[in-house]
C-alpha atoms as a PDB file:
ATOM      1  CA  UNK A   1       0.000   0.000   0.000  1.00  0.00           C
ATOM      2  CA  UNK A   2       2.532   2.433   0.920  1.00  0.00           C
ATOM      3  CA  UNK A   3       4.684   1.646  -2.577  1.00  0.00           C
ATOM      4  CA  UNK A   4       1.620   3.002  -4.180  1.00  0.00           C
ATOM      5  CA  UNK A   5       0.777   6.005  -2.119  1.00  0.00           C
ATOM      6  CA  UNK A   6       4.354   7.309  -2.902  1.00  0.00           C
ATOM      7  CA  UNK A   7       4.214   6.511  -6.433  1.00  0.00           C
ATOM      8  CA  UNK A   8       1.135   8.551  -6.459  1.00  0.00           C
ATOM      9  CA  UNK A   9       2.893  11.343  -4.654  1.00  0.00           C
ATOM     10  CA  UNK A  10       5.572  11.368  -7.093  1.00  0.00           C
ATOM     11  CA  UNK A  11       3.605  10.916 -10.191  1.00  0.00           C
ATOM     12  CA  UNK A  12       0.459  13.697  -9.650  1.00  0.00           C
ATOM     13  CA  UNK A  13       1.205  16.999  -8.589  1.00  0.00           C
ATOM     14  CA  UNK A  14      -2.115  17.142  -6.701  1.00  0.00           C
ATOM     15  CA  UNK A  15      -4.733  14.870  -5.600  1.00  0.00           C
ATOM     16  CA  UNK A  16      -6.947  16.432  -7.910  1.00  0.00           C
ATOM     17  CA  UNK A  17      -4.732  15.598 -11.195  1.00  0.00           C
ATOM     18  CA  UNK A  18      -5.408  11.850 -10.563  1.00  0.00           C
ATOM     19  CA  UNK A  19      -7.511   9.909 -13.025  1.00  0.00           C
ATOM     20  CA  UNK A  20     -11.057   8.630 -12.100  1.00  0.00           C
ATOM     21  CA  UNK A  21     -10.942   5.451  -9.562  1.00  0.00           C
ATOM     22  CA  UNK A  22     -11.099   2.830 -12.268  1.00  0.00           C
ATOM     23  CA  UNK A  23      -8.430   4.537 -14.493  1.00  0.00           C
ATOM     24  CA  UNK A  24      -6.024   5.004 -11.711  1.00  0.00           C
ATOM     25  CA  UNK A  25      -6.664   1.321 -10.433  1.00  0.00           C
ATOM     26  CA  UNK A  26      -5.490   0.873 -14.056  1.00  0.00           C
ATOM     27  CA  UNK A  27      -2.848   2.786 -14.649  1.00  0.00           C
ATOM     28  CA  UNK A  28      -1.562   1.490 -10.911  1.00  0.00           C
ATOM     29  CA  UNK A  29      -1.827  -2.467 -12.030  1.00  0.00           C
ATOM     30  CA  UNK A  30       0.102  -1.471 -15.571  1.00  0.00           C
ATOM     31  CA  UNK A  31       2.350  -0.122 -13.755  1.00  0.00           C
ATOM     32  CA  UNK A  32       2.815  -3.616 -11.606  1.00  0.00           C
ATOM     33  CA  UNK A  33       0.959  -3.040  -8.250  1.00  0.00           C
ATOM     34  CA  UNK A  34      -0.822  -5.749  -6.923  1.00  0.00           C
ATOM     35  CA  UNK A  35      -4.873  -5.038  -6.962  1.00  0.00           C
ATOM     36  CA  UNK A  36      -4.692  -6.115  -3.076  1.00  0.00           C
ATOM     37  CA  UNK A  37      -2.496  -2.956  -2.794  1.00  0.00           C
ATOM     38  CA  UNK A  38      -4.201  -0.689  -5.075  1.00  0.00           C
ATOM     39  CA  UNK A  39      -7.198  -1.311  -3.307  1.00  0.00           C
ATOM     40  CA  UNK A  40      -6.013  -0.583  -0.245  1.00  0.00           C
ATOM     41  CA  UNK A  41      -4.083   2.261  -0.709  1.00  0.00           C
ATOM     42  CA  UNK A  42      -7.377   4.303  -2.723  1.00  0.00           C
ATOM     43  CA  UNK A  43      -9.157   3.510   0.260  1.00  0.00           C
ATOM     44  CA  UNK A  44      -6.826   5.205   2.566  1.00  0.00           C
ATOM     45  CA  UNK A  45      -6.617   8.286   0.671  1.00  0.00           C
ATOM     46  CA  UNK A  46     -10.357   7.879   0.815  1.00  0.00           C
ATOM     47  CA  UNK A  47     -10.362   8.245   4.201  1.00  0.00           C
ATOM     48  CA  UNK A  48      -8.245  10.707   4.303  1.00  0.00           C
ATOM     49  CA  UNK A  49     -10.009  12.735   1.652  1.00  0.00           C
ATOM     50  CA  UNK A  50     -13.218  12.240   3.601  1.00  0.00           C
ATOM     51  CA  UNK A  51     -11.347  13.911   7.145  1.00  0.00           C
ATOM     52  CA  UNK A  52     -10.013  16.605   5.369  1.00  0.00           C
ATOM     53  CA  UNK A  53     -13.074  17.748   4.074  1.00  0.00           C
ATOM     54  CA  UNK A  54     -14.765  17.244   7.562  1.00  0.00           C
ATOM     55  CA  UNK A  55     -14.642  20.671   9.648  1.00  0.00           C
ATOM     56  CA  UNK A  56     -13.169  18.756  13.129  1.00  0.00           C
ATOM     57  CA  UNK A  57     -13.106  20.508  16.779  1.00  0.00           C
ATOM     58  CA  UNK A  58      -9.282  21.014  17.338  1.00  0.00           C
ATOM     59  CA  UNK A  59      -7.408  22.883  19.435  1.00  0.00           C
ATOM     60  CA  UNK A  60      -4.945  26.046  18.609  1.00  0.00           C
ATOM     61  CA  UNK A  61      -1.526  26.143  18.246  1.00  0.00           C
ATOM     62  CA  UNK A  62      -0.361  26.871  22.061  1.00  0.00           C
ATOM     63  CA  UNK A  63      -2.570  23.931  22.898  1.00  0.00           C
ATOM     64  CA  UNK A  64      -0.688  20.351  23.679  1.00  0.00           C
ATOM     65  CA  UNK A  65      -1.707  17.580  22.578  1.00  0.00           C
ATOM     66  CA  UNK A  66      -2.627  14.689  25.046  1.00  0.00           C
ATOM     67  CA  UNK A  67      -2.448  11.122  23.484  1.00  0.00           C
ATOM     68  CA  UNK A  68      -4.631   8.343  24.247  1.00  0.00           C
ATOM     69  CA  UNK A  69      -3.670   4.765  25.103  1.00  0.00           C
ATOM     70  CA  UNK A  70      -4.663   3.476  21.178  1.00  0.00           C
ATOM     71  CA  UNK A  71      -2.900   6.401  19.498  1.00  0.00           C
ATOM     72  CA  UNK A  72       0.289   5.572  22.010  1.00  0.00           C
ATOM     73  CA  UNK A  73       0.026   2.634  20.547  1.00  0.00           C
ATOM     74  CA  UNK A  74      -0.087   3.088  17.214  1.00  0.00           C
ATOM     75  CA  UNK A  75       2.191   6.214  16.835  1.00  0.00           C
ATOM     76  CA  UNK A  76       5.035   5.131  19.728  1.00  0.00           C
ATOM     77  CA  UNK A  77       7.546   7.323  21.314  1.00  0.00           C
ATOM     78  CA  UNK A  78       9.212   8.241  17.664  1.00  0.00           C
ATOM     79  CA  UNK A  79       6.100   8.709  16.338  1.00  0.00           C
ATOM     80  CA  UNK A  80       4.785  11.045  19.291  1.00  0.00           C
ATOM     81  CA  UNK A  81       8.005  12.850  18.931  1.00  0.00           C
ATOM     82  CA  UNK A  82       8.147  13.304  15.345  1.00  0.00           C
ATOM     83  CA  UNK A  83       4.666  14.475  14.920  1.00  0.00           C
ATOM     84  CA  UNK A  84       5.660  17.212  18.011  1.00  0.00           C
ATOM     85  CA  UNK A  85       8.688  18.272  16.201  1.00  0.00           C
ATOM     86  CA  UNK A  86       6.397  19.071  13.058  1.00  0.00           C
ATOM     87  CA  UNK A  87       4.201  20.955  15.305  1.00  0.00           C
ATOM     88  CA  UNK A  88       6.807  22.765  17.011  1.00  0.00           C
ATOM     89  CA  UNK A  89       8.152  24.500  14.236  1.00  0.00           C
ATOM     90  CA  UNK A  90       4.630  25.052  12.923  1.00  0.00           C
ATOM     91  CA  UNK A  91       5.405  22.514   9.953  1.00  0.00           C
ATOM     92  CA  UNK A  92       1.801  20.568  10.978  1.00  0.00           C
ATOM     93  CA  UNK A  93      -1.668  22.609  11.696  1.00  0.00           C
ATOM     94  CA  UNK A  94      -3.711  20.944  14.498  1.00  0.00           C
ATOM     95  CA  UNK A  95      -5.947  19.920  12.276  1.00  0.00           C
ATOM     96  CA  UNK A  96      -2.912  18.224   9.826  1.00  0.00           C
ATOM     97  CA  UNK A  97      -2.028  16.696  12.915  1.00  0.00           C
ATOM     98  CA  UNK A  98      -5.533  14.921  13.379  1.00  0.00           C
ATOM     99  CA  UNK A  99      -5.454  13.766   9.715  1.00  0.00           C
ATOM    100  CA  UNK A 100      -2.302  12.010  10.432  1.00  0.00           C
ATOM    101  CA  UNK A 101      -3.284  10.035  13.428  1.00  0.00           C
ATOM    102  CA  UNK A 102      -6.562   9.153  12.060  1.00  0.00           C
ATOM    103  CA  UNK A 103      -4.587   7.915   9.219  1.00  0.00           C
ATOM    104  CA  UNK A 104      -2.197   6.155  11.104  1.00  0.00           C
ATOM    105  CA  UNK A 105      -4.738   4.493  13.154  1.00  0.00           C
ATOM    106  CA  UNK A 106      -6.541   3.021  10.186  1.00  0.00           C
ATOM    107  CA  UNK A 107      -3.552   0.762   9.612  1.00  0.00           C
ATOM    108  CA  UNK A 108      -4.072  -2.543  10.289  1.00  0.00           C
ATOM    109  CA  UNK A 109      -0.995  -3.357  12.387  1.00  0.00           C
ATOM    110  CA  UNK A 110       0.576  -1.237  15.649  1.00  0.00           C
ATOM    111  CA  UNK A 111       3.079   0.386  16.057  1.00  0.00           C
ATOM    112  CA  UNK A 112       3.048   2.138  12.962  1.00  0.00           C
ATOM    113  CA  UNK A 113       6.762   2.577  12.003  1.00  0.00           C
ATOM    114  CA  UNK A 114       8.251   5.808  11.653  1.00  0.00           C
ATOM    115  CA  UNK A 115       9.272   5.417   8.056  1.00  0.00           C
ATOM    116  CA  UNK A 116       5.515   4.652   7.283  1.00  0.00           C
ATOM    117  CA  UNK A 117       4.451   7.890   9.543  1.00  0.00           C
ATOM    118  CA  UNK A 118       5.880  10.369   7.406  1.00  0.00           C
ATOM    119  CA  UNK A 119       4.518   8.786   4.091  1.00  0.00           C
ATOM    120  CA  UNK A 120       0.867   9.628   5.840  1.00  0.00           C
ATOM    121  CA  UNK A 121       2.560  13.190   7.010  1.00  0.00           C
ATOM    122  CA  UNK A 122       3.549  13.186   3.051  1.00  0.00           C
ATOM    123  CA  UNK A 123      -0.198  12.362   2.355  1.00  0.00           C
ATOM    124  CA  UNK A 124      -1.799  15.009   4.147  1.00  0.00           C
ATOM    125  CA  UNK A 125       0.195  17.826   2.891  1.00  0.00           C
ATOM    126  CA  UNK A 126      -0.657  16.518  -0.082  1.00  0.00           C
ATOM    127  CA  UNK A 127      -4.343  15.973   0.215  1.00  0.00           C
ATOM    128  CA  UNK A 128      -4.640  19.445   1.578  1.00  0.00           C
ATOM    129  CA  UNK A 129      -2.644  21.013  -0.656  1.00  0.00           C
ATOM    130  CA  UNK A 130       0.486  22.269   1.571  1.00  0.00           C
ATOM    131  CA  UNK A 131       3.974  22.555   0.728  1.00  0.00           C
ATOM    132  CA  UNK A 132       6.471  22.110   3.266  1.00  0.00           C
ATOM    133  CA  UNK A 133       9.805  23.913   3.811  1.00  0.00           C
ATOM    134  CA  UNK A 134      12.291  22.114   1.531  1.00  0.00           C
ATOM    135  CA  UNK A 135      14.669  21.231   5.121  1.00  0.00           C
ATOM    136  CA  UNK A 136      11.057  19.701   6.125  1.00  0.00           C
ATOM    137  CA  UNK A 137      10.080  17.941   2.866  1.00  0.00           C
ATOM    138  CA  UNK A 138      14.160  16.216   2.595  1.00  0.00           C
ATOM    139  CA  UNK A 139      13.325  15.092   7.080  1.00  0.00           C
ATOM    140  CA  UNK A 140      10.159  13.086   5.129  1.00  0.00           C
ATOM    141  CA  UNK A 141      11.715  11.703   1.567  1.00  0.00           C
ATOM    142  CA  UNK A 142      15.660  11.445   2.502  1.00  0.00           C
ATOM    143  CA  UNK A 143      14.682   8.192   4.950  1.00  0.00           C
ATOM    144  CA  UNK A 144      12.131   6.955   3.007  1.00  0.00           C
ATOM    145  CA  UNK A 145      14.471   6.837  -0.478  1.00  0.00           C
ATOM    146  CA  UNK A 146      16.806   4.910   1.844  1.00  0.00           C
ATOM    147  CA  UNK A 147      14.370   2.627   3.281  1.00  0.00           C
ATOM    148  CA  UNK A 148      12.970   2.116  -0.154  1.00  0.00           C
ATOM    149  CA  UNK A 149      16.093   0.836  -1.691  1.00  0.00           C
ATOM    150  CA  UNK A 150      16.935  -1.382   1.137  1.00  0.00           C
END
């Protein structure tokens, strides 16, 4: 799933250059995704279209953010931290923030690693349209280009 969500990122500027759902499912299994994959990767940015859209209840900046048990679990310590650093330096709204741990929690296995956490910080920004600082953008590509080729 997460092969094709980056191959998505790199391939369409913006969400809304993709093809229609059947002729991106195509294009996906010419280019030699599996249809398990493909499947599950549309409906995470599904999801994730849907909770952008959605006009959530969250805090302000100066606010901290308390995790619960199942998001502890899911995100972990690197996770937690990461996602903090990104808020810290104002690199992740509140509500980007939200996207991301819904996201993350709609994986099917815990913990999420923290490779696979900033492909869904990747997603976001590029669901909702934002462009990260290029220093920002490298933190989230630079470790995923080396765990990709490894």
């Amino acid at each position: 799933m997460f092969d094709v969500l980056i191959y998505l990122y790199e391939t369409y500027w913006r969400p809304e250059t993709c093809p229609s759902a059947e002729q991106l499912s195509q294009q996906l299994s010419d280019a030699g995704f599996e249809r398990n994959d493909i499947h599950a990767a549309l409906n995470w940015l599904n999801g994730l279209k849907s909770a952008a859209h959605s006009n959530p209840q969250v805090a302000g900046h100066d606010s901290t953010r308390i995790y619960s048990e199942a998001e502890i679990a899911y995100l972990g310590p690197e996770g937690i931290a990461f996602l903090n650093f990104l808020s810290s330096v104002q690199a992740l709204t509140p509500h980007m923030r939200e996207l991301v741990i819904d996201r993350v929690q709609s994986i099917p296995f815990a913990p999420v690693e923290l490779h696979l956490i900033k492909i869904c910080v990747l997603m976001v920004y590029w669901t909702v349209g934002y462009e990260p600082d290029a220093l920002i953008l490298d933190e989230l590509i630079h470790p995923l280009q080396h765990h990709m080729l490894h």
